[in-house]
C-alpha atoms as a PDB file:
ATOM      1  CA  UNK A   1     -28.884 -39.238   7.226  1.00  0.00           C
ATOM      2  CA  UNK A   2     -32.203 -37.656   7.506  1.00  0.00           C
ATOM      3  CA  UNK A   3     -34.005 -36.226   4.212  1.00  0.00           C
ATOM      4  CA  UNK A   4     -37.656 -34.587   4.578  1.00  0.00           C
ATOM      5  CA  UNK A   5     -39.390 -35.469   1.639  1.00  0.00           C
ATOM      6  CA  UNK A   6     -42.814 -33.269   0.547  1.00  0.00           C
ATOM      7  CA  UNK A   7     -45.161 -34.443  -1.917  1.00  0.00           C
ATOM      8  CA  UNK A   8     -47.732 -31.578  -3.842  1.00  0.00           C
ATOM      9  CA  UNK A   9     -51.005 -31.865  -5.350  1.00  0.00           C
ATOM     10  CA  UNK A  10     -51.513 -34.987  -6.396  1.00  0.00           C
ATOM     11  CA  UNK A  11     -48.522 -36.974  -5.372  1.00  0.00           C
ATOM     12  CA  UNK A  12     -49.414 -35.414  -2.089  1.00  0.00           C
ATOM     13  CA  UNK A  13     -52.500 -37.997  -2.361  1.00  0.00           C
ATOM     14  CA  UNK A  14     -50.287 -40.939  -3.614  1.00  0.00           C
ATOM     15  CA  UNK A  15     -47.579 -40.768  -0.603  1.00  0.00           C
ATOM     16  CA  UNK A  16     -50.282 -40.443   2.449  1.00  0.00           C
ATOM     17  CA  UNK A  17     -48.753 -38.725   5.524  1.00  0.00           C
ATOM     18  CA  UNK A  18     -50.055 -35.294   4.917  1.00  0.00           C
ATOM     19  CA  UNK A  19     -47.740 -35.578   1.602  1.00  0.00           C
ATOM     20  CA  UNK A  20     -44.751 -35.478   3.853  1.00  0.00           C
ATOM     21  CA  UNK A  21     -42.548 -38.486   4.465  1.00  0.00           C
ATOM     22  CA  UNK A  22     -38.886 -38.648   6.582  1.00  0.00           C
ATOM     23  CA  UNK A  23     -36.238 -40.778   4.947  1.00  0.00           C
ATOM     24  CA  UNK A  24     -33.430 -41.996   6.927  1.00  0.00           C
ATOM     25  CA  UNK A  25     -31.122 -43.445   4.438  1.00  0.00           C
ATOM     26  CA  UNK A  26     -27.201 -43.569   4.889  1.00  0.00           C
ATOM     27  CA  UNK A  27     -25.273 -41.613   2.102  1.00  0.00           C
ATOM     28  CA  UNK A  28     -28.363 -40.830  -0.138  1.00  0.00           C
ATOM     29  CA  UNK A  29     -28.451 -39.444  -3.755  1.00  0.00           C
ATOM     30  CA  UNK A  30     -31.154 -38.209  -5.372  1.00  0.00           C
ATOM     31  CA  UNK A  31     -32.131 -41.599  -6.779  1.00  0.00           C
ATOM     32  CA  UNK A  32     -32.218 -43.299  -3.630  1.00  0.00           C
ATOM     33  CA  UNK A  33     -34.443 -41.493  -2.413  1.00  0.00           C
ATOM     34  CA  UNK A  34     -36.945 -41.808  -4.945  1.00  0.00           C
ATOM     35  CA  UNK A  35     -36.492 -46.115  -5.299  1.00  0.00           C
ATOM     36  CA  UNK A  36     -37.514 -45.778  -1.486  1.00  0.00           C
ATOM     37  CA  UNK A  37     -40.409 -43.475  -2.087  1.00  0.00           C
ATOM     38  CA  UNK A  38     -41.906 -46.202  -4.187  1.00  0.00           C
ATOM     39  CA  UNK A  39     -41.151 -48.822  -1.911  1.00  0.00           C
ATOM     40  CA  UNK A  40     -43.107 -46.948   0.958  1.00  0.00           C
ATOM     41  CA  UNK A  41     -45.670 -45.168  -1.193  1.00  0.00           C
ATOM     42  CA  UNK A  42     -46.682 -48.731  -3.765  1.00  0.00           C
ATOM     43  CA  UNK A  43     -47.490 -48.600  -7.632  1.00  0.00           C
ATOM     44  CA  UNK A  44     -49.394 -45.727  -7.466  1.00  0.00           C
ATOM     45  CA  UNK A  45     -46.179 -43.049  -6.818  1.00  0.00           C
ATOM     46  CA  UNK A  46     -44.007 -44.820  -8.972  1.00  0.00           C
ATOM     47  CA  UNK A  47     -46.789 -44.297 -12.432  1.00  0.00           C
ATOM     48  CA  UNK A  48     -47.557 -41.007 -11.655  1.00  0.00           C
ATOM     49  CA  UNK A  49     -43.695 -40.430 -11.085  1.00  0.00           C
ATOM     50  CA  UNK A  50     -41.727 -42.004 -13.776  1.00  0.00           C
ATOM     51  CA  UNK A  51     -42.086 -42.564 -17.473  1.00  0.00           C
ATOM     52  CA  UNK A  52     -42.571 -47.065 -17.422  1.00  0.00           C
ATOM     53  CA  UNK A  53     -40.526 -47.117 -20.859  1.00  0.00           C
ATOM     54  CA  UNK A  54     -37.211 -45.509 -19.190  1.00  0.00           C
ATOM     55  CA  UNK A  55     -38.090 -46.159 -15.527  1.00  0.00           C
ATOM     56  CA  UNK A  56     -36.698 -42.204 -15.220  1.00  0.00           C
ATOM     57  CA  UNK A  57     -38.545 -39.639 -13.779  1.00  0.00           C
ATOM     58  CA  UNK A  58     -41.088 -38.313 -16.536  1.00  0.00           C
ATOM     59  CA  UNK A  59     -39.463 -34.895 -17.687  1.00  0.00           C
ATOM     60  CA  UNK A  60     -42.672 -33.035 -16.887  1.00  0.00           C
ATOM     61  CA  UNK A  61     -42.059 -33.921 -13.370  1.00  0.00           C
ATOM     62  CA  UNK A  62     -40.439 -31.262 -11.142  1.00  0.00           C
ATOM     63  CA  UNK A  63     -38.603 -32.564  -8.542  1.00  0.00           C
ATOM     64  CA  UNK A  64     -36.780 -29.973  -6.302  1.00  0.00           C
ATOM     65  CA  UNK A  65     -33.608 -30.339  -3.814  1.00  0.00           C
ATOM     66  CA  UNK A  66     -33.609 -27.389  -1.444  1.00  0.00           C
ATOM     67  CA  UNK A  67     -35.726 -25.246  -4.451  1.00  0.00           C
ATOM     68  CA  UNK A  68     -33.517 -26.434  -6.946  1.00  0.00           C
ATOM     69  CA  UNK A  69     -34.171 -28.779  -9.909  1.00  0.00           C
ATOM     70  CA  UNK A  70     -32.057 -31.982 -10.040  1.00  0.00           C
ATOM     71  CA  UNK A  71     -31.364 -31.442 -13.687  1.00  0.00           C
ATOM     72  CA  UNK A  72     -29.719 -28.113 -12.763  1.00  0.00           C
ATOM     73  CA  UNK A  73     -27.793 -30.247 -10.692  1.00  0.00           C
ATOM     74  CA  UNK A  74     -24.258 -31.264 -11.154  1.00  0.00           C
ATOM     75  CA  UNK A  75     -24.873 -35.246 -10.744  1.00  0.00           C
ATOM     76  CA  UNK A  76     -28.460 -35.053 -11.801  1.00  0.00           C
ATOM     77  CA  UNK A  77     -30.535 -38.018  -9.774  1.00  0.00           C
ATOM     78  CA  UNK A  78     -26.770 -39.617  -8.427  1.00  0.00           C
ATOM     79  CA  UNK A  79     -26.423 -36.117  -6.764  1.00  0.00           C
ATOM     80  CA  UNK A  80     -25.952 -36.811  -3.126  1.00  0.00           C
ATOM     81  CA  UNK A  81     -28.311 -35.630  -0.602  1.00  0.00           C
ATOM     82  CA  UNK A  82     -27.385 -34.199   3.035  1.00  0.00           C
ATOM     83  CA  UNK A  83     -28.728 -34.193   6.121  1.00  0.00           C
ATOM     84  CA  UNK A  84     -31.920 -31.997   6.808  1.00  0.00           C
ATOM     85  CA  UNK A  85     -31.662 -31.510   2.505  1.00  0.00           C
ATOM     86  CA  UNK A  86     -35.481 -31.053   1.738  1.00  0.00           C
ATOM     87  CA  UNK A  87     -36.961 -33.221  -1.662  1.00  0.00           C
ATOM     88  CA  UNK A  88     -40.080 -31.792  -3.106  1.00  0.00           C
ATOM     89  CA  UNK A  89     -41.926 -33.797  -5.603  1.00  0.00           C
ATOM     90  CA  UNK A  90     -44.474 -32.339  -7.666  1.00  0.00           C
ATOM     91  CA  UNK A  91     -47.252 -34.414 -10.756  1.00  0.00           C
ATOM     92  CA  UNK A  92     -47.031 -32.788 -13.632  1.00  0.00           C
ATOM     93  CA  UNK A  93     -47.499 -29.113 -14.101  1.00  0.00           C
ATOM     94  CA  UNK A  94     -48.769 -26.620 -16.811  1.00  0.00           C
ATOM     95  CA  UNK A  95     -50.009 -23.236 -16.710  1.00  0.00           C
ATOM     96  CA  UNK A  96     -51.189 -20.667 -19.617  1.00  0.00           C
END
């Protein structure tokens, strides 16, 4: 099953490619997707990603399926993905 994965601002940086990475991964959920994001992308995605003391994605973190945010999700991360589904993954954002 093919996911498109698209990294922003800084975690555009950390996953080379443009920022934009193809997954093919059979059955995929949410979580899935990410352990093999920081297999292909190293260290450096998985600190600016997720919190080291819970190994979950840090809560400031938006991460998007399709435009919406996994925790508005029914499964949360173990939500499973579809083919063509689209995973954005932002750093950290604030605004004021």
């Amino acid at each position: 099953m093919k996911i498109r994965v698209k990294g922003f601002l800084s975690v555009k940086g950390v996953m080379g490619r443009g920022g934009e990475i193809d997954l093919d991964l059979p059955e995929p959920t949410i979580r899935q997707a990410l352990d093999e994001l920081c297999l292909r992308c190293g260290p450096e995605f998985r600190r600016v990603m997720f919190d080291p003391e819970t190994g979950d994605p840090r809560p400031e973190n938006p991460i998007l399926v399709n435009g919406r945010h996994y925790r508005h999700l029914l499964h949360g991360l173990d939500t499973p993905l579809r083919n063509g589904d689209l995973l954005a993954v932002f750093p950290p954002v604030a605004g004021g």
